[in-house]
C-alpha atoms as a PDB file:
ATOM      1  CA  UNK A   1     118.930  23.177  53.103  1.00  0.00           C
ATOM      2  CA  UNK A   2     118.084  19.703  52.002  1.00  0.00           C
ATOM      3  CA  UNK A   3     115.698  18.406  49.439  1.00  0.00           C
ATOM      4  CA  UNK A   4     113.661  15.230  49.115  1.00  0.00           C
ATOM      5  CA  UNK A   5     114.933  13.464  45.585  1.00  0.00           C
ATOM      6  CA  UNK A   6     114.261   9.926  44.572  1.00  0.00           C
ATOM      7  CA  UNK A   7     117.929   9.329  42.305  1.00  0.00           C
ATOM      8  CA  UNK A   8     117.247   5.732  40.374  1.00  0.00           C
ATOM      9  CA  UNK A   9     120.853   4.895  41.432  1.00  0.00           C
ATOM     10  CA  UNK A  10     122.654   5.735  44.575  1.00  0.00           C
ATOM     11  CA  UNK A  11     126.224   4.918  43.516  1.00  0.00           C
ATOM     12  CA  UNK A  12     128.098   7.861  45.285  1.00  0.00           C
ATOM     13  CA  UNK A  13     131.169   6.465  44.683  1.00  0.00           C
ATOM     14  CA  UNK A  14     133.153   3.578  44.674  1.00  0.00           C
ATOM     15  CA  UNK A  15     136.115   2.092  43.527  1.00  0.00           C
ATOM     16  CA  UNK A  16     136.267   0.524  40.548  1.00  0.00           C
ATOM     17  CA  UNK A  17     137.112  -3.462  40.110  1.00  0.00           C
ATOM     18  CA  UNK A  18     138.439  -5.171  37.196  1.00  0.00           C
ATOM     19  CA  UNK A  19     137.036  -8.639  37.910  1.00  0.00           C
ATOM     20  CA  UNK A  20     138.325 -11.668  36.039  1.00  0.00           C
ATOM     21  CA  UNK A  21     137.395 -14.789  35.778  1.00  0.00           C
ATOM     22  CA  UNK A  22     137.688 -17.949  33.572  1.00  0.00           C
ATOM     23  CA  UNK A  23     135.222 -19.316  31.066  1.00  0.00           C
ATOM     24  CA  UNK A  24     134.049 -22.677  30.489  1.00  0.00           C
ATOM     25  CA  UNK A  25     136.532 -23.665  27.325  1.00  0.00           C
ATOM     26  CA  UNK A  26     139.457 -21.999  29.447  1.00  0.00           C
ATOM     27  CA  UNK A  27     139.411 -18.439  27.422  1.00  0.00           C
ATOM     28  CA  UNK A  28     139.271 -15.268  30.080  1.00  0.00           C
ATOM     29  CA  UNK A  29     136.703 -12.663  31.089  1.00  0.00           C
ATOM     30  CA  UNK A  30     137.187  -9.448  32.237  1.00  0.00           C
ATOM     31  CA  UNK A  31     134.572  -7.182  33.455  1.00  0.00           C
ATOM     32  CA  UNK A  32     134.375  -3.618  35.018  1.00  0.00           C
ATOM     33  CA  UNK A  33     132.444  -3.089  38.464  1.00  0.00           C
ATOM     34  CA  UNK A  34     132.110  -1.047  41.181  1.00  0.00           C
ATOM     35  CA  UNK A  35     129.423  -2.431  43.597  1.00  0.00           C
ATOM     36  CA  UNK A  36     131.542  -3.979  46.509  1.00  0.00           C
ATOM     37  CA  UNK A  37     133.307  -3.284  50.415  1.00  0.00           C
ATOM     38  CA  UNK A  38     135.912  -4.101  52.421  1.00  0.00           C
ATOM     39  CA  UNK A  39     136.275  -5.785  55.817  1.00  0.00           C
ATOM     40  CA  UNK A  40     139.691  -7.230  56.438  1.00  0.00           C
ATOM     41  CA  UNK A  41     140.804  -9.878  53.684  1.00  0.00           C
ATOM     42  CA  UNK A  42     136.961 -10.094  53.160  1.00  0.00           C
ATOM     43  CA  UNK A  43     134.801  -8.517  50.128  1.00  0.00           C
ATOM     44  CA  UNK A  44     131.312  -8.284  49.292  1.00  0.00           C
ATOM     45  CA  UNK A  45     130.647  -7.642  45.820  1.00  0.00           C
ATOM     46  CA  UNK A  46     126.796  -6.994  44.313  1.00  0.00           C
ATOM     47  CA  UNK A  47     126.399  -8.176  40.663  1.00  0.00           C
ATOM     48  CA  UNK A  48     123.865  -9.070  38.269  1.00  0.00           C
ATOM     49  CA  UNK A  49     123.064 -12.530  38.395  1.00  0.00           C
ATOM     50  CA  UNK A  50     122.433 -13.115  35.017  1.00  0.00           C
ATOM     51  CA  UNK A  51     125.597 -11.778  33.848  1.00  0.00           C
ATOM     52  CA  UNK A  52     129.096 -13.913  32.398  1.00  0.00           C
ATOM     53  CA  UNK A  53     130.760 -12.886  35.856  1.00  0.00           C
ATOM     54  CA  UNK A  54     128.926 -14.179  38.606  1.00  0.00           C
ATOM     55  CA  UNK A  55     128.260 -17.326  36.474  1.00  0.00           C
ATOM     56  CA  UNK A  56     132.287 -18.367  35.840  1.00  0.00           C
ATOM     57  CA  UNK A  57     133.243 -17.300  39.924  1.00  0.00           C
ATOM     58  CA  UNK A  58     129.954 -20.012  40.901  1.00  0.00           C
ATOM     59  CA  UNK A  59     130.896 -22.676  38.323  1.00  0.00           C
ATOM     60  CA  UNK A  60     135.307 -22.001  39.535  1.00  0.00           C
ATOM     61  CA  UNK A  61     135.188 -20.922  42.618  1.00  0.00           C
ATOM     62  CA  UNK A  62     137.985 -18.296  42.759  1.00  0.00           C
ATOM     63  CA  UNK A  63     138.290 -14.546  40.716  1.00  0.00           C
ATOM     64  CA  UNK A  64     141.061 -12.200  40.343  1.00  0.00           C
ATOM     65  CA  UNK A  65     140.079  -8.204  41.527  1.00  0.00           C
ATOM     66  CA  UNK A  66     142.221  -5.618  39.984  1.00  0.00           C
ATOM     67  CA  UNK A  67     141.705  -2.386  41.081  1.00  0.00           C
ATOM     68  CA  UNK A  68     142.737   0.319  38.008  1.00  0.00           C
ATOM     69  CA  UNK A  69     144.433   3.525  39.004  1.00  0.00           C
ATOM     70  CA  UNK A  70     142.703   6.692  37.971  1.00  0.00           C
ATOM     71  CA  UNK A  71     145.193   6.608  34.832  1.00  0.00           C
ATOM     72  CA  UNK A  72     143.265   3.660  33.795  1.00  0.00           C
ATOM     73  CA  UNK A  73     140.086   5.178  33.072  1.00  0.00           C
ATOM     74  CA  UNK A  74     140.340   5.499  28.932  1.00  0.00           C
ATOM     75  CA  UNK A  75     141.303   1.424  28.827  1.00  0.00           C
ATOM     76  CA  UNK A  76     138.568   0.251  31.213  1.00  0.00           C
ATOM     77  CA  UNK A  77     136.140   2.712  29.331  1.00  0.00           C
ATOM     78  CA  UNK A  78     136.692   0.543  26.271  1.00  0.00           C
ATOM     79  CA  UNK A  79     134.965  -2.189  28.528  1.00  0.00           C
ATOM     80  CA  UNK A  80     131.424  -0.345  28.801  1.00  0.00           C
ATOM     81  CA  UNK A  81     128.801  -1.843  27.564  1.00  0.00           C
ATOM     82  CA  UNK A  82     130.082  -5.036  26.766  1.00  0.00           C
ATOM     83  CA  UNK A  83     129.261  -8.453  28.078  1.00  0.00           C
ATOM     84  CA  UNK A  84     130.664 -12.004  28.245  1.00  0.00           C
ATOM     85  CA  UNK A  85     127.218 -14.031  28.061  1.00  0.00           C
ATOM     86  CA  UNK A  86     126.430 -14.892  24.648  1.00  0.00           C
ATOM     87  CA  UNK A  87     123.480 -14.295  23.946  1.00  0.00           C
ATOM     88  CA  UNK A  88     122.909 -10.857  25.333  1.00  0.00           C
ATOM     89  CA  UNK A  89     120.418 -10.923  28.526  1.00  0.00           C
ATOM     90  CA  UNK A  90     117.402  -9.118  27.702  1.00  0.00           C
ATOM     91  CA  UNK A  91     118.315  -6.412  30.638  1.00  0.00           C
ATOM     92  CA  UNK A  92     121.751  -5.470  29.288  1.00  0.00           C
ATOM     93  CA  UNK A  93     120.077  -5.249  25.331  1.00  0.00           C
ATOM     94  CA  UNK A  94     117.526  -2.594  26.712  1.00  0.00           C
ATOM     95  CA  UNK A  95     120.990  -1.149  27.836  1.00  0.00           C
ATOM     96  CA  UNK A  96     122.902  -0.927  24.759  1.00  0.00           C
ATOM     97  CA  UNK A  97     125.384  -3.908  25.966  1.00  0.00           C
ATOM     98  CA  UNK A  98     126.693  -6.337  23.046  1.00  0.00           C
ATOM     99  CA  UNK A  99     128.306  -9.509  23.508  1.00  0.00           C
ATOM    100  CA  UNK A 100     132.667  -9.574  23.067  1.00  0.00           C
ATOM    101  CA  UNK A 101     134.158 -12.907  23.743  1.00  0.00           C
ATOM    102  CA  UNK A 102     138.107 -10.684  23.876  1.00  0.00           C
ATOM    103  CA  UNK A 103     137.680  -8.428  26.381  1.00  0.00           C
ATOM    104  CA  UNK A 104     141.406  -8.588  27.106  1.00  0.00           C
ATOM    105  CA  UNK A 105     142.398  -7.641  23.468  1.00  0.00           C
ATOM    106  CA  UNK A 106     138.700  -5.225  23.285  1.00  0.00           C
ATOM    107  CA  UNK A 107     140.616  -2.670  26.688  1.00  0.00           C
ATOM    108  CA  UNK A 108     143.891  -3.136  26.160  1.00  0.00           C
ATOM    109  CA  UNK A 109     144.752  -5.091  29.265  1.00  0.00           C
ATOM    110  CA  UNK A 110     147.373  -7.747  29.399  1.00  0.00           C
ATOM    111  CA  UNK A 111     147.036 -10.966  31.463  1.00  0.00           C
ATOM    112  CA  UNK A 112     148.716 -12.574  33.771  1.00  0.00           C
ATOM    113  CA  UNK A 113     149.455 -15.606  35.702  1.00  0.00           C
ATOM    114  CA  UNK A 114     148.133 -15.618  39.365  1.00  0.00           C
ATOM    115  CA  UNK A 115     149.436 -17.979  42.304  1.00  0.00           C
ATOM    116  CA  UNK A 116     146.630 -19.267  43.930  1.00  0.00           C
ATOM    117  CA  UNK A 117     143.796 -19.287  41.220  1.00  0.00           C
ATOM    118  CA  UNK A 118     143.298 -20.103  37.554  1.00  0.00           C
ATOM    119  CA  UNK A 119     141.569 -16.985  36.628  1.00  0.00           C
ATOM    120  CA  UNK A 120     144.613 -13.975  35.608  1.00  0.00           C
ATOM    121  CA  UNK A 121     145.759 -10.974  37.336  1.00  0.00           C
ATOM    122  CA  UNK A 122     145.798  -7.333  35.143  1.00  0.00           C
ATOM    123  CA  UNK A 123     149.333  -6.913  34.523  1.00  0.00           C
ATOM    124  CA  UNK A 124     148.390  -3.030  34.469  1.00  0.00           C
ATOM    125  CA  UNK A 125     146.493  -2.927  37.746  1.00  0.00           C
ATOM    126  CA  UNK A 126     148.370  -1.403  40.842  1.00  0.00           C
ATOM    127  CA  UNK A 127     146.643  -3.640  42.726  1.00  0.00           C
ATOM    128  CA  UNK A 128     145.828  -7.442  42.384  1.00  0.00           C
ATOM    129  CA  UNK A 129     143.443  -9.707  44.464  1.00  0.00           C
ATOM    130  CA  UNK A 130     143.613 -13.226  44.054  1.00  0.00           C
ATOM    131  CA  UNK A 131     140.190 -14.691  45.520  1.00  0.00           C
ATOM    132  CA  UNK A 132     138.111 -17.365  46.254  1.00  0.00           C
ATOM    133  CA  UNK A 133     134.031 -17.440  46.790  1.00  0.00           C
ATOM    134  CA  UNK A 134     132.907 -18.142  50.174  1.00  0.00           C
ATOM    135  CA  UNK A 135     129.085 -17.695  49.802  1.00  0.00           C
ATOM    136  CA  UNK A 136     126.325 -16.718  47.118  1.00  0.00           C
ATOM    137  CA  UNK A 137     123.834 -14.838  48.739  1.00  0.00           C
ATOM    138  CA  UNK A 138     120.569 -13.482  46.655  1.00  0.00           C
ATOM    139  CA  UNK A 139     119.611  -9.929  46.980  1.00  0.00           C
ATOM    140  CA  UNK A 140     115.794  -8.714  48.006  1.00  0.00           C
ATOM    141  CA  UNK A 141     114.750 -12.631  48.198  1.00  0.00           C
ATOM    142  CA  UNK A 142     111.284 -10.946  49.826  1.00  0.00           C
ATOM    143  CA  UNK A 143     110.397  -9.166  46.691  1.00  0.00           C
ATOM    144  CA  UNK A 144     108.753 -10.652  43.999  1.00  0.00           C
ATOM    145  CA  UNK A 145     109.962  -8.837  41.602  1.00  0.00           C
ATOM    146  CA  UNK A 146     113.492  -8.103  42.443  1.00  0.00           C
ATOM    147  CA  UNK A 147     114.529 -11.352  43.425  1.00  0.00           C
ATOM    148  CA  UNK A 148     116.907 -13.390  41.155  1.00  0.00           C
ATOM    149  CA  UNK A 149     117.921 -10.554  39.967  1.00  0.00           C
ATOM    150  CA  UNK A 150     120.964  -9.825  41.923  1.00  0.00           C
ATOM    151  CA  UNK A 151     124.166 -11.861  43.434  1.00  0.00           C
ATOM    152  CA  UNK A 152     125.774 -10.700  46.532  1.00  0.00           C
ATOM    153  CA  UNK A 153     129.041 -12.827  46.441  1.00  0.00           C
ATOM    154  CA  UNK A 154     131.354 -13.085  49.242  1.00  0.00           C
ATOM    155  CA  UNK A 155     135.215 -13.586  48.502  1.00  0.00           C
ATOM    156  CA  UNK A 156     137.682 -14.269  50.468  1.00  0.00           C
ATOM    157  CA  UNK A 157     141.391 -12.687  49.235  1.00  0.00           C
ATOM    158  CA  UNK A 158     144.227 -15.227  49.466  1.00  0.00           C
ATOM    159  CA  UNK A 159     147.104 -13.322  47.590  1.00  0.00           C
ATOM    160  CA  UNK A 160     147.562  -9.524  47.524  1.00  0.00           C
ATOM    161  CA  UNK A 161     149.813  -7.985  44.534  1.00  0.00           C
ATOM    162  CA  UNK A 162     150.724  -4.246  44.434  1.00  0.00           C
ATOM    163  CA  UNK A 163     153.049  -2.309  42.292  1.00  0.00           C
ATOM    164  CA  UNK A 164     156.093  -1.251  44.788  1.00  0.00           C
ATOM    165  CA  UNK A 165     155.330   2.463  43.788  1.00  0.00           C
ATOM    166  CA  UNK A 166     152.741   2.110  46.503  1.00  0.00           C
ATOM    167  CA  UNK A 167     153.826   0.458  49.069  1.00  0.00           C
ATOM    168  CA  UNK A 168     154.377   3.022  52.277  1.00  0.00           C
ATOM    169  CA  UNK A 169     158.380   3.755  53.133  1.00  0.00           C
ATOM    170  CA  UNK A 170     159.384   1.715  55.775  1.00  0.00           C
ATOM    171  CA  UNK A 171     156.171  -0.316  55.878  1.00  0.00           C
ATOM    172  CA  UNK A 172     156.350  -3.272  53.579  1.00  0.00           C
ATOM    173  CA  UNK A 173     153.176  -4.689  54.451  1.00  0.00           C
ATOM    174  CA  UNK A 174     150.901  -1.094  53.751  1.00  0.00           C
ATOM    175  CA  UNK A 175     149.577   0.348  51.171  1.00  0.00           C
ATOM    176  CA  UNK A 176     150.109   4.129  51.255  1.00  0.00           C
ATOM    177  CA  UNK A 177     146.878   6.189  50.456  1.00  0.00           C
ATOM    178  CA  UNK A 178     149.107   9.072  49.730  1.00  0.00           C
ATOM    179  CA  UNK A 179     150.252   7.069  47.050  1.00  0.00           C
ATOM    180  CA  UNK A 180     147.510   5.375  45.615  1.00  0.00           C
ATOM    181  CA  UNK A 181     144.922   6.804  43.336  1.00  0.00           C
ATOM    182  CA  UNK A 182     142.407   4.248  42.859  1.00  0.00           C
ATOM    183  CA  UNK A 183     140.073   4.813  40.101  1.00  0.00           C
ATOM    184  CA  UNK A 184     136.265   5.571  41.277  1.00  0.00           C
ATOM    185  CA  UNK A 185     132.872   5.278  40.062  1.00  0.00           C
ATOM    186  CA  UNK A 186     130.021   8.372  41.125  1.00  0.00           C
ATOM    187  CA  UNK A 187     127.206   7.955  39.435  1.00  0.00           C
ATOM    188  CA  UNK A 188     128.220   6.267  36.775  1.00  0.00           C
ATOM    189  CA  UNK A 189     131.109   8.613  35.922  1.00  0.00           C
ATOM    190  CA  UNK A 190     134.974   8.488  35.948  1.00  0.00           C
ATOM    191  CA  UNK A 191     136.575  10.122  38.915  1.00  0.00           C
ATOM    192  CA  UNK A 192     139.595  10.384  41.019  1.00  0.00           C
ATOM    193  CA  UNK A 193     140.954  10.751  44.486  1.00  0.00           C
ATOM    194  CA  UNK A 194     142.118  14.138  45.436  1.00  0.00           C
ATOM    195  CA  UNK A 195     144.845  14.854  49.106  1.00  0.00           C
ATOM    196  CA  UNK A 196     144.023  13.946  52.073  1.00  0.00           C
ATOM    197  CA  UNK A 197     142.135  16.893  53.593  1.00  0.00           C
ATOM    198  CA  UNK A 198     141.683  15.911  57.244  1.00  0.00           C
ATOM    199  CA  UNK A 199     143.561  13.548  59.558  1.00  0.00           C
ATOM    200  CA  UNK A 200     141.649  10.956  61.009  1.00  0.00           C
ATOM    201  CA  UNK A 201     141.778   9.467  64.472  1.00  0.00           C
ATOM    202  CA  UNK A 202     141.037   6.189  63.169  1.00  0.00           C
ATOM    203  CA  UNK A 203     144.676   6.093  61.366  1.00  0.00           C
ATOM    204  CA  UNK A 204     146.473   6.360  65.031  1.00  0.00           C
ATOM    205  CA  UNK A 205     145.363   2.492  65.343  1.00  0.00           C
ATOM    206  CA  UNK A 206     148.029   0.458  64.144  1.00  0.00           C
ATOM    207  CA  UNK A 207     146.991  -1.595  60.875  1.00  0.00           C
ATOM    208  CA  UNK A 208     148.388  -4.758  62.300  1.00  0.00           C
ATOM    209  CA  UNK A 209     145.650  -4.796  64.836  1.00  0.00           C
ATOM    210  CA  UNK A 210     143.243  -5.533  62.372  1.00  0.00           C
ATOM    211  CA  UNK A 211     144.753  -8.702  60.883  1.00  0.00           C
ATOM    212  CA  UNK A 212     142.965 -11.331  60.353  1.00  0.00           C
ATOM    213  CA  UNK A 213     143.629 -15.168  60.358  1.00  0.00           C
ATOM    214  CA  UNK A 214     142.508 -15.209  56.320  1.00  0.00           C
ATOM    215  CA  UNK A 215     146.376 -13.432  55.979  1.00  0.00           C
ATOM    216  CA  UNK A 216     147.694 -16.887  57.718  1.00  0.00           C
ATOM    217  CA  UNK A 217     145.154 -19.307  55.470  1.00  0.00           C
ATOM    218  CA  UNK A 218     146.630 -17.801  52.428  1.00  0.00           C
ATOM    219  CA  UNK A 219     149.933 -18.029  52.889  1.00  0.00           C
ATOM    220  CA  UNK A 220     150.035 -21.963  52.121  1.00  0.00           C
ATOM    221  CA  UNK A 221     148.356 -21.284  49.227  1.00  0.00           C
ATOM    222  CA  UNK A 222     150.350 -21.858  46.271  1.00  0.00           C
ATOM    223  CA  UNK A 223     148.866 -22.553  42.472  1.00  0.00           C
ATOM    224  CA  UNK A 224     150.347 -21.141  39.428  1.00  0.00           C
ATOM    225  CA  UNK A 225     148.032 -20.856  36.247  1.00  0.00           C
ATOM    226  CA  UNK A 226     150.982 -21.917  34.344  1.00  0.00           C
ATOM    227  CA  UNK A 227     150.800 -25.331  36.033  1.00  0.00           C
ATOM    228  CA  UNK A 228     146.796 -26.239  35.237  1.00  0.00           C
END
């Protein structure tokens, strides 16, 4: 039997994102999210707009998205409630958020040069998206009262990093999902993935069939952060 409820969130869960980026005087930010999909070498992620994040990937262009294992949960914990944008929006006070310029030495996390952007991969993150932003987009722009309130930022990936452990056998271009525990979100708690409990149809498709021409545009890409 269902029940009419009105939840003030509806984050069923997610993955979560490291996202980092670079400041103006060249230090790094790094900040936990989990408002984003998927559609090839395309993502769409939803963030506040007046938050450090957004700010650094409109002013550079280009962010790193390191998706955490589920092992990761007690490091990017240490990131809650904390906040690149000095001073503190008004939003994130009423929150409990304070301002940390290190949020590298604050989780734990160790940086690392990327290929294609300035802004560092998460040397602890299974997985590694180096990305540039394609379009800003605002979010309710018919409401007066929600709008300016929220980005939605579309990347596009030019450079994917993942630890071997989860690459499929025999496969050097997958990911296996038998292998990787992403970290995820649900309602604002720490979960993770459990075995597969059904086959789907949709995995008889071969992967290839989806690529897209972004996997060709980012293969001539080629910038280390060592040489800026």
């Amino acid at each position: 039997m269902h029940v009419t409820i009105e939840p003030s969130i509806l984050y069923l869960g997610t993955p979560v994102i490291l996202i980092s980026t670079v400041n103006e005087d060249g230090s790094f930010n790094l900040a936990p999210m989990s408002s984003a999909f998927w559609l090839g070498w395309r993502c769409v992620l939803g963030l506040a707009a007046t938050s450090k994040t957004p700010q650094n990937m409109a002013r550079t262009g280009e962010c790193v998205l390191n998706l955490p294992s589920a092992a990761l949960a007690g490091m990017v914990d240490r990131l809650a409630l904390t906040t690149g944008s000095d001073p503190v929006p008004e939003g994130k006070i009423r929150r409990g958020y304070r301002y940390e310029r290190d949020k590298f030495g604050l989780s734990g996390f160790t940086p690392m040069p990327s290929e294609t952007v300035r802004a560092p991969r998460v040397r602890e993150c299974p997985v590694q998206l180096e990305a540039v932003v394609e379009a800003v987009h605002g979010l309710a722009q018919n409401d007066a009262v929600l709008r300016g309130r929220t980005s939605v930022i579309e990347l596009r990936v030019q450079r994917v990093h993942v630890d071997e452990t989860i690459v499929m056998d025999g496969e050097p271009n997958r990911v296996d999902p038998d292998k990787w525990r992403p970290l995820i979100l649900s309602f604002q708690e720490f979960y993770g993935l459990g075995p597969k409990v059904h086959r789907s149809r949709l995995g008889t498709i071969p992967e290839a069939l989806y690529r897209g021409p972004d996997i060709e545009r980012g293969r001539g890409i080629m910038r280390t952060a060592a040489a800026e």
